[in-house]
C-alpha atoms as a PDB file:
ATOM      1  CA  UNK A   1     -54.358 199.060  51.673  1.00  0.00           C
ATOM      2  CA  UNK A   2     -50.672 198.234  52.040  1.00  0.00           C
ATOM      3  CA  UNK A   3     -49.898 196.566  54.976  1.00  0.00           C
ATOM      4  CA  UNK A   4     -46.256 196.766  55.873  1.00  0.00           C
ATOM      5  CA  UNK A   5     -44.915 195.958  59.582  1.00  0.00           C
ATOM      6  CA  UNK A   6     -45.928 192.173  58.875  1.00  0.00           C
ATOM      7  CA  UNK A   7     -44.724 190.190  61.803  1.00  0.00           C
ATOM      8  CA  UNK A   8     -44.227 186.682  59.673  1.00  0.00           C
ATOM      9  CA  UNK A   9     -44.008 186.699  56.260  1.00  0.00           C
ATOM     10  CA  UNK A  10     -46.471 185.245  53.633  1.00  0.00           C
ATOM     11  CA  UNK A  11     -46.010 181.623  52.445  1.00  0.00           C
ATOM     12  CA  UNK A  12     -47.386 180.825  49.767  1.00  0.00           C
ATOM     13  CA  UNK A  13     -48.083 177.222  48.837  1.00  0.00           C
ATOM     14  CA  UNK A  14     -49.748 176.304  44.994  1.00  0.00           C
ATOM     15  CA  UNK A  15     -50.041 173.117  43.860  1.00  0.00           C
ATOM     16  CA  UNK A  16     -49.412 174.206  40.369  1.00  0.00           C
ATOM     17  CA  UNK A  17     -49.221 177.299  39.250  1.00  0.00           C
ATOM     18  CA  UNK A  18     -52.353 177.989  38.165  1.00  0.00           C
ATOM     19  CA  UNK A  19     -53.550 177.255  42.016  1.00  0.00           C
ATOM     20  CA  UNK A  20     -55.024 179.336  44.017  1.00  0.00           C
ATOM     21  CA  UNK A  21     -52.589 180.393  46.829  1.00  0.00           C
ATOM     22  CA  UNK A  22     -52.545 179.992  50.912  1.00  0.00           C
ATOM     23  CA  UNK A  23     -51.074 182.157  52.614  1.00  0.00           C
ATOM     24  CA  UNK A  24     -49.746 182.352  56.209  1.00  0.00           C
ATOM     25  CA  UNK A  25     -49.756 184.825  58.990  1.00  0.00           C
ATOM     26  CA  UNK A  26     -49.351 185.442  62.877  1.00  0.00           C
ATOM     27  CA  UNK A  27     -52.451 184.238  64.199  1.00  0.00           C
ATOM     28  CA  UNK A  28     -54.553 183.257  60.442  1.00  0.00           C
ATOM     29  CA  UNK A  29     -54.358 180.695  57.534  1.00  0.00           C
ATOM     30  CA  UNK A  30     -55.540 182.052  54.304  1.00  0.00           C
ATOM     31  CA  UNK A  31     -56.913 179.433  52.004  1.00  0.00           C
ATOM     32  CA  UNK A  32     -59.058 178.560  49.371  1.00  0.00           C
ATOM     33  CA  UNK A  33     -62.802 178.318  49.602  1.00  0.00           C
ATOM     34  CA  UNK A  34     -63.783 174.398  49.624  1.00  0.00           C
ATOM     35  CA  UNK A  35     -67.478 173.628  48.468  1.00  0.00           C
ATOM     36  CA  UNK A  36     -67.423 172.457  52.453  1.00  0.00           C
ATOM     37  CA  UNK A  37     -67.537 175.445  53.631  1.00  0.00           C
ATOM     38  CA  UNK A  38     -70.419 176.749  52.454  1.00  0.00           C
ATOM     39  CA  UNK A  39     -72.332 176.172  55.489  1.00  0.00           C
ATOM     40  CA  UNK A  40     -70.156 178.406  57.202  1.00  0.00           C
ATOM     41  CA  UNK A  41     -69.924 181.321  54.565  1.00  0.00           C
ATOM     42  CA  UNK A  42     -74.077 180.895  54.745  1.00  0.00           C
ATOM     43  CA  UNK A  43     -74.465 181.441  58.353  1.00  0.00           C
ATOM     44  CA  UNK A  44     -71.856 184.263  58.694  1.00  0.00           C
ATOM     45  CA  UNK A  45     -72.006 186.069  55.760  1.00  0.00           C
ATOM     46  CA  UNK A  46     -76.207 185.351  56.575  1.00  0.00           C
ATOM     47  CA  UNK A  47     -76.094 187.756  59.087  1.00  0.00           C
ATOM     48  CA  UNK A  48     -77.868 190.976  58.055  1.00  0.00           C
ATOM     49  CA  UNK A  49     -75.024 193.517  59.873  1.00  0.00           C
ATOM     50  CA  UNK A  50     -72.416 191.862  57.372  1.00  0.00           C
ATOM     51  CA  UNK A  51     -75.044 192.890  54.613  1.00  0.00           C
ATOM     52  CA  UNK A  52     -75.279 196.248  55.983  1.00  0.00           C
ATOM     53  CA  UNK A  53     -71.837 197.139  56.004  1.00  0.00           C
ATOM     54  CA  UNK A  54     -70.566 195.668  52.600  1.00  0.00           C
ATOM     55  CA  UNK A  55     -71.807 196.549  49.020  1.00  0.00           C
ATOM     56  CA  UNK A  56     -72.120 192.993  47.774  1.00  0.00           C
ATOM     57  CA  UNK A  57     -73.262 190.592  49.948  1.00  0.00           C
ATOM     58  CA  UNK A  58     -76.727 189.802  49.687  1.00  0.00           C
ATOM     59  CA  UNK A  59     -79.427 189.524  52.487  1.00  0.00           C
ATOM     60  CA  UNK A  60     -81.308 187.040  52.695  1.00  0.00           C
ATOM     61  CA  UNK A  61     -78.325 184.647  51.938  1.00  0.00           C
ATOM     62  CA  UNK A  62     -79.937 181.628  50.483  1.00  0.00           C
ATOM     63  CA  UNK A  63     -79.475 178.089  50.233  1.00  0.00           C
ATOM     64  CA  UNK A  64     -77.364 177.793  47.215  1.00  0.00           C
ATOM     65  CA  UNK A  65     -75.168 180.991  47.168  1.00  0.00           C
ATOM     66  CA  UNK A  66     -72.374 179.965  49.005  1.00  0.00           C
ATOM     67  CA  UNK A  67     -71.568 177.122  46.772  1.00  0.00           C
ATOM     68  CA  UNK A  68     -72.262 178.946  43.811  1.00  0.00           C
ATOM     69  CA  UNK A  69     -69.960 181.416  45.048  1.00  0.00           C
ATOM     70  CA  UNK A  70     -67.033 179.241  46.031  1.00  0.00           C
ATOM     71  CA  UNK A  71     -67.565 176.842  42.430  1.00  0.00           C
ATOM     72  CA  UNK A  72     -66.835 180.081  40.334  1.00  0.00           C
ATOM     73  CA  UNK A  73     -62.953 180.715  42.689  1.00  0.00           C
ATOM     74  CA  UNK A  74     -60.903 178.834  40.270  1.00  0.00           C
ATOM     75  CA  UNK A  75     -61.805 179.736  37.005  1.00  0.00           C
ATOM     76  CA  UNK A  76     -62.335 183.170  38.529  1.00  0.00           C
ATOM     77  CA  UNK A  77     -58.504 182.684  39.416  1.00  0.00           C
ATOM     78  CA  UNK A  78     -56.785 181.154  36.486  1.00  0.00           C
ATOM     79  CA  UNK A  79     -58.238 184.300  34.175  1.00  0.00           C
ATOM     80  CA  UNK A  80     -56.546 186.634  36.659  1.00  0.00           C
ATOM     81  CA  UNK A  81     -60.384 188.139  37.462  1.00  0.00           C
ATOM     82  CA  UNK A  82     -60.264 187.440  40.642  1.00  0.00           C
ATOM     83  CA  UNK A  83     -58.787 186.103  43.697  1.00  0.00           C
ATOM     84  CA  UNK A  84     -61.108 184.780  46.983  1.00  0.00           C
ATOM     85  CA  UNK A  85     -59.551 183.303  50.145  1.00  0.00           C
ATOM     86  CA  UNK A  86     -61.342 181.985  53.499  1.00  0.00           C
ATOM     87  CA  UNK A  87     -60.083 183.654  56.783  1.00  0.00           C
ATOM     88  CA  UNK A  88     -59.292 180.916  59.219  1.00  0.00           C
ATOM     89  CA  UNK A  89     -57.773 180.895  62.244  1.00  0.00           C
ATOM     90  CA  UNK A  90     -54.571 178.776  62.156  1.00  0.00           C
ATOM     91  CA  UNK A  91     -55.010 177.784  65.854  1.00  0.00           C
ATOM     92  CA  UNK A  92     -58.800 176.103  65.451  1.00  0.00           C
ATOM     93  CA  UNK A  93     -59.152 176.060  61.958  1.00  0.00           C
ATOM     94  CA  UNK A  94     -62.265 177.876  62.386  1.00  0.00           C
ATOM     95  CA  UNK A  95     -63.269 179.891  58.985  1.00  0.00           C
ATOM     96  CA  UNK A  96     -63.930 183.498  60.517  1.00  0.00           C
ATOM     97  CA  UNK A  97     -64.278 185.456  56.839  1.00  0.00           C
ATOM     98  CA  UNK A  98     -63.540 186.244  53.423  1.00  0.00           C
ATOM     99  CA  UNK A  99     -60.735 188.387  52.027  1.00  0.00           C
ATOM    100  CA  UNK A 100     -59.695 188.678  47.819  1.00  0.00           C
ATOM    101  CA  UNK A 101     -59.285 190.976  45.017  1.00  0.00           C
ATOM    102  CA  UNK A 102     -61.118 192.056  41.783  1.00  0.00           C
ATOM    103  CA  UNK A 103     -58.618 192.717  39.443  1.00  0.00           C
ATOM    104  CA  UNK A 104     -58.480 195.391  36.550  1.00  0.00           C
ATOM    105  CA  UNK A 105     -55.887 193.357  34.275  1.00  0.00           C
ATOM    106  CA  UNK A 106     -55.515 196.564  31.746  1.00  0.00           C
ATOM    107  CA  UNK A 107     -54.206 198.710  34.458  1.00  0.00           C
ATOM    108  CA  UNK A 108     -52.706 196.732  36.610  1.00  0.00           C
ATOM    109  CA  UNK A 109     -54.947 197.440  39.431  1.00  0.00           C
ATOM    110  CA  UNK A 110     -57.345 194.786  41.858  1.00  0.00           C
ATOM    111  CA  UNK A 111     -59.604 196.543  44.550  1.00  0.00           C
ATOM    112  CA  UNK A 112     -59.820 194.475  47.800  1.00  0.00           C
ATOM    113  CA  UNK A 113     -62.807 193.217  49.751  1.00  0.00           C
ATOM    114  CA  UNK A 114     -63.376 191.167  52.714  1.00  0.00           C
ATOM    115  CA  UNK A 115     -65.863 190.537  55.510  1.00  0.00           C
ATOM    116  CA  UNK A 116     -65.585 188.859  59.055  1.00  0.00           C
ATOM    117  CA  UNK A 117     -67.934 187.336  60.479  1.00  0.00           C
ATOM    118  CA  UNK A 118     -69.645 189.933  63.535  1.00  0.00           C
ATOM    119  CA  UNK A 119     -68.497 187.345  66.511  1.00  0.00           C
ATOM    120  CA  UNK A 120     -64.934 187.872  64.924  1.00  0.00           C
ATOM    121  CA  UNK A 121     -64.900 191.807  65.227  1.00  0.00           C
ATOM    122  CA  UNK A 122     -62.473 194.133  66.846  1.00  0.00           C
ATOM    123  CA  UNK A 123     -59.682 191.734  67.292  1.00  0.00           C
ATOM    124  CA  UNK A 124     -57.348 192.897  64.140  1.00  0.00           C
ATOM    125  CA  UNK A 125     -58.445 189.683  62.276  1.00  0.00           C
ATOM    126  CA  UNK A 126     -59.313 191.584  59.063  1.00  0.00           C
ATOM    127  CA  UNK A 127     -56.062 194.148  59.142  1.00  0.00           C
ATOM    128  CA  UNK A 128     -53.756 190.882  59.639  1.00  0.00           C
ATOM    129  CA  UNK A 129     -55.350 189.474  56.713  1.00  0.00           C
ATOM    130  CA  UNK A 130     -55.390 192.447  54.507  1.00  0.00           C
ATOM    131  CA  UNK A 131     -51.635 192.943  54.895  1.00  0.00           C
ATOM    132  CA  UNK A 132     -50.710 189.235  53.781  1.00  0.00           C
ATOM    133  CA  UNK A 133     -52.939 189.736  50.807  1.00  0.00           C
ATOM    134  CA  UNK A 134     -52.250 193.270  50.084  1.00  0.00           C
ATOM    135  CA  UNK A 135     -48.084 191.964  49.964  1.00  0.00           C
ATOM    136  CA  UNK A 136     -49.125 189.119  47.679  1.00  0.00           C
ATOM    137  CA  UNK A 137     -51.212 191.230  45.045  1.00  0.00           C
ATOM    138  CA  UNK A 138     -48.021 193.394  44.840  1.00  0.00           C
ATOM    139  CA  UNK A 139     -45.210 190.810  45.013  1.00  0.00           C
ATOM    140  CA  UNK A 140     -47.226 187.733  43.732  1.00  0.00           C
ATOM    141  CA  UNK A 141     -49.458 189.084  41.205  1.00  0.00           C
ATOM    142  CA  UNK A 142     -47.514 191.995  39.774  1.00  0.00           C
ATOM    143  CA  UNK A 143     -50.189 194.541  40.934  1.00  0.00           C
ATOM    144  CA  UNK A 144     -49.253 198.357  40.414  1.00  0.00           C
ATOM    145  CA  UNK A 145     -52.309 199.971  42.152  1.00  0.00           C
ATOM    146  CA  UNK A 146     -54.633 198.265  45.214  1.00  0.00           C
ATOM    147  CA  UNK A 147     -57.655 200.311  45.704  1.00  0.00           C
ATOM    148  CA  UNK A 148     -60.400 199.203  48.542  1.00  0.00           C
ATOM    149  CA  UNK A 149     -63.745 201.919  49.171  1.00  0.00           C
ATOM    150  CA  UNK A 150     -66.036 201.463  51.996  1.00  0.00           C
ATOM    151  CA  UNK A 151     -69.709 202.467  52.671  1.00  0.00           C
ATOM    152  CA  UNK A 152     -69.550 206.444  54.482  1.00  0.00           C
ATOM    153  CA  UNK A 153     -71.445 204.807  57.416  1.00  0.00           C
ATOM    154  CA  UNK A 154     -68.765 201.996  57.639  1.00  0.00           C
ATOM    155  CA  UNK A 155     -65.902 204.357  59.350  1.00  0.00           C
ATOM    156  CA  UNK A 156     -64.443 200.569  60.993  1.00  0.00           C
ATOM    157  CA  UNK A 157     -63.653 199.813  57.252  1.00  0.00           C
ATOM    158  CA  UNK A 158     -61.783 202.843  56.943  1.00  0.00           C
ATOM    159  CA  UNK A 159     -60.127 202.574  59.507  1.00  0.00           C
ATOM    160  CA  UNK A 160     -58.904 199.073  58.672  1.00  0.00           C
ATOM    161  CA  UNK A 161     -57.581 200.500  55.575  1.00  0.00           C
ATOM    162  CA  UNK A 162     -55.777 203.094  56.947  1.00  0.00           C
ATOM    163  CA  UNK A 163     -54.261 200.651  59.507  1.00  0.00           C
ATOM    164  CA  UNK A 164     -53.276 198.856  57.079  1.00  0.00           C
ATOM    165  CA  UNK A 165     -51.522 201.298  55.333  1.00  0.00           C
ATOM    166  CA  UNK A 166     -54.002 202.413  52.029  1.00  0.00           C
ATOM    167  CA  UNK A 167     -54.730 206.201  51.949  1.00  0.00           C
ATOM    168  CA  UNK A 168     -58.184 208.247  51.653  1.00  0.00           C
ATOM    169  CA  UNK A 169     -58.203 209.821  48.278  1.00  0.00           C
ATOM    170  CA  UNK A 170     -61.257 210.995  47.573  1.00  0.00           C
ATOM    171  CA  UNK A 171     -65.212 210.989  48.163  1.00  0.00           C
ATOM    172  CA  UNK A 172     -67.788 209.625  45.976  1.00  0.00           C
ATOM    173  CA  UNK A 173     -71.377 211.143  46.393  1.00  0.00           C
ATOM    174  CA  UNK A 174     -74.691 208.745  45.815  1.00  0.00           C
ATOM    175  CA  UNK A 175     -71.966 205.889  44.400  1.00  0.00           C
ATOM    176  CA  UNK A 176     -73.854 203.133  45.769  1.00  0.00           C
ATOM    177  CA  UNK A 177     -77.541 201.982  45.517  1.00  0.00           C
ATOM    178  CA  UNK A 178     -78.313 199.672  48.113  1.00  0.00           C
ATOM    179  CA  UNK A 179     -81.759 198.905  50.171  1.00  0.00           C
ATOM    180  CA  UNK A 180     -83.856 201.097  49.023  1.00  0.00           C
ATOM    181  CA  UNK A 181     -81.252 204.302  49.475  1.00  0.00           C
ATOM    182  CA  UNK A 182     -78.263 205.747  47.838  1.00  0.00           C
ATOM    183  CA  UNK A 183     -74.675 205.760  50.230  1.00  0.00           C
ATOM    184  CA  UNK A 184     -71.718 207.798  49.544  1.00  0.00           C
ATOM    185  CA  UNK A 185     -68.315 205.647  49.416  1.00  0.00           C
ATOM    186  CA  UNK A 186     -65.346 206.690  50.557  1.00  0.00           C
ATOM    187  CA  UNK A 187     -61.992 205.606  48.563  1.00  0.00           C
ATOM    188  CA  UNK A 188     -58.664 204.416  49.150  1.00  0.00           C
ATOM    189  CA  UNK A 189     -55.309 203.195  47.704  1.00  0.00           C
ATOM    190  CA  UNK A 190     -51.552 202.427  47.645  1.00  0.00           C
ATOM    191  CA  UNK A 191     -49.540 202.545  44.998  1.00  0.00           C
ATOM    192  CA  UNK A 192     -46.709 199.839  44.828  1.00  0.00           C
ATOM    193  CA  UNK A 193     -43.030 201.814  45.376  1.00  0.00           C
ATOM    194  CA  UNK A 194     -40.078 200.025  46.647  1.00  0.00           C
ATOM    195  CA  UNK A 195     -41.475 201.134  50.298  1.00  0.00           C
ATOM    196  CA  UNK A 196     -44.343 200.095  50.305  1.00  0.00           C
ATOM    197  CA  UNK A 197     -43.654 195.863  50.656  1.00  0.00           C
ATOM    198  CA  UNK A 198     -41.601 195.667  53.649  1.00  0.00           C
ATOM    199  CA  UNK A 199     -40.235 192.520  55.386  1.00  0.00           C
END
């Protein structure tokens, strides 16, 4: 995904370098995970449709993940693995989602991932926060490549992507294992040109 047409730029605060960023948009504040809100990551992520249309999130979720989960951010962070960031909505604070990268150091490459929470669907949440992030892998992390894939019977993932700017380039057959069944994924990228990070 690369998500130009950004109506406020990102900010992006560390407290040292190392830190794990926040960034800013229109209507969302993207921060780091706090061990405090694992409660929240439990009973959203929890829910089995977020399960159904991701390839990683586990259902059940138990008691425990979530903090697991968030413990690992920093370290995950500072050895340029990974980045993870909560969704929240900058007029509630409410955490609404997840939203990071997996990055391929070698190649210069991350892919992105993200949930929302179901109550949170269909109001551009996830595309607003995929074009902050996507603009800080490229201009903040040095990325080359940004690839994202989605589940074949997750078309509302695809079409986030392509609102946000990624493009479809290719099919993979029986890529995924998941409950019992195999699923086809469906892949996508942008490439980082002088275009492609507008302001």
């Amino acid at each position: 995904m690369c998500y130009w047409g950004i109506t406020m730029p990102f900010k992006n605060h560390p407290t040292q370098e190392s830190s794990l960023p926040t960034l800013e948009t229109g209507r969302l504040i993207l921060r780091p995970f706090d061990l405090s809100d694992a409660e929240r990551v439990r009973t959203l992520a929890g829910d089995p449709k977020i399960a159904a249309t991701t390839q990683n999130v586990p259902h059940p979720y138990q008691e425990g993940m979530a903090e697991t989960w968030i413990a690992s951010h920093p370290a995950l962070f500072e050895s340029g693995e990974a980045v993870n960031l909560a969704v929240v909505l900058k007029v509630t604070g409410e955490l609404i989602g997840a939203i990071g990268f997996v990055a391929c150091k070698r190649h210069r490459r991350a892919e992105l991932g993200y949930w929302i929470g179901v109550p949170f669907w269909g109001q551009g949440y996830c595309t607003e926060a995929a074009k902050a992030v996507i603009q800080y892998g490229f201009e903040g992390l040095g990325y080359h490549k940004i690839n994202s894939c989605h589940i074949a019977g997750n078309p509302a993932s695809g079409r986030v992507m392509e609102k946000s700017g990624l493009t479809r380039e290719g099919v993979l057959v029986d890529e995924v294992f998941k409950d019992g069944a195999f699923h086809t994924v469906m892949t996508y990228g942008i490439i980082r040109v002088a275009e492609s990070v507008c302001h």
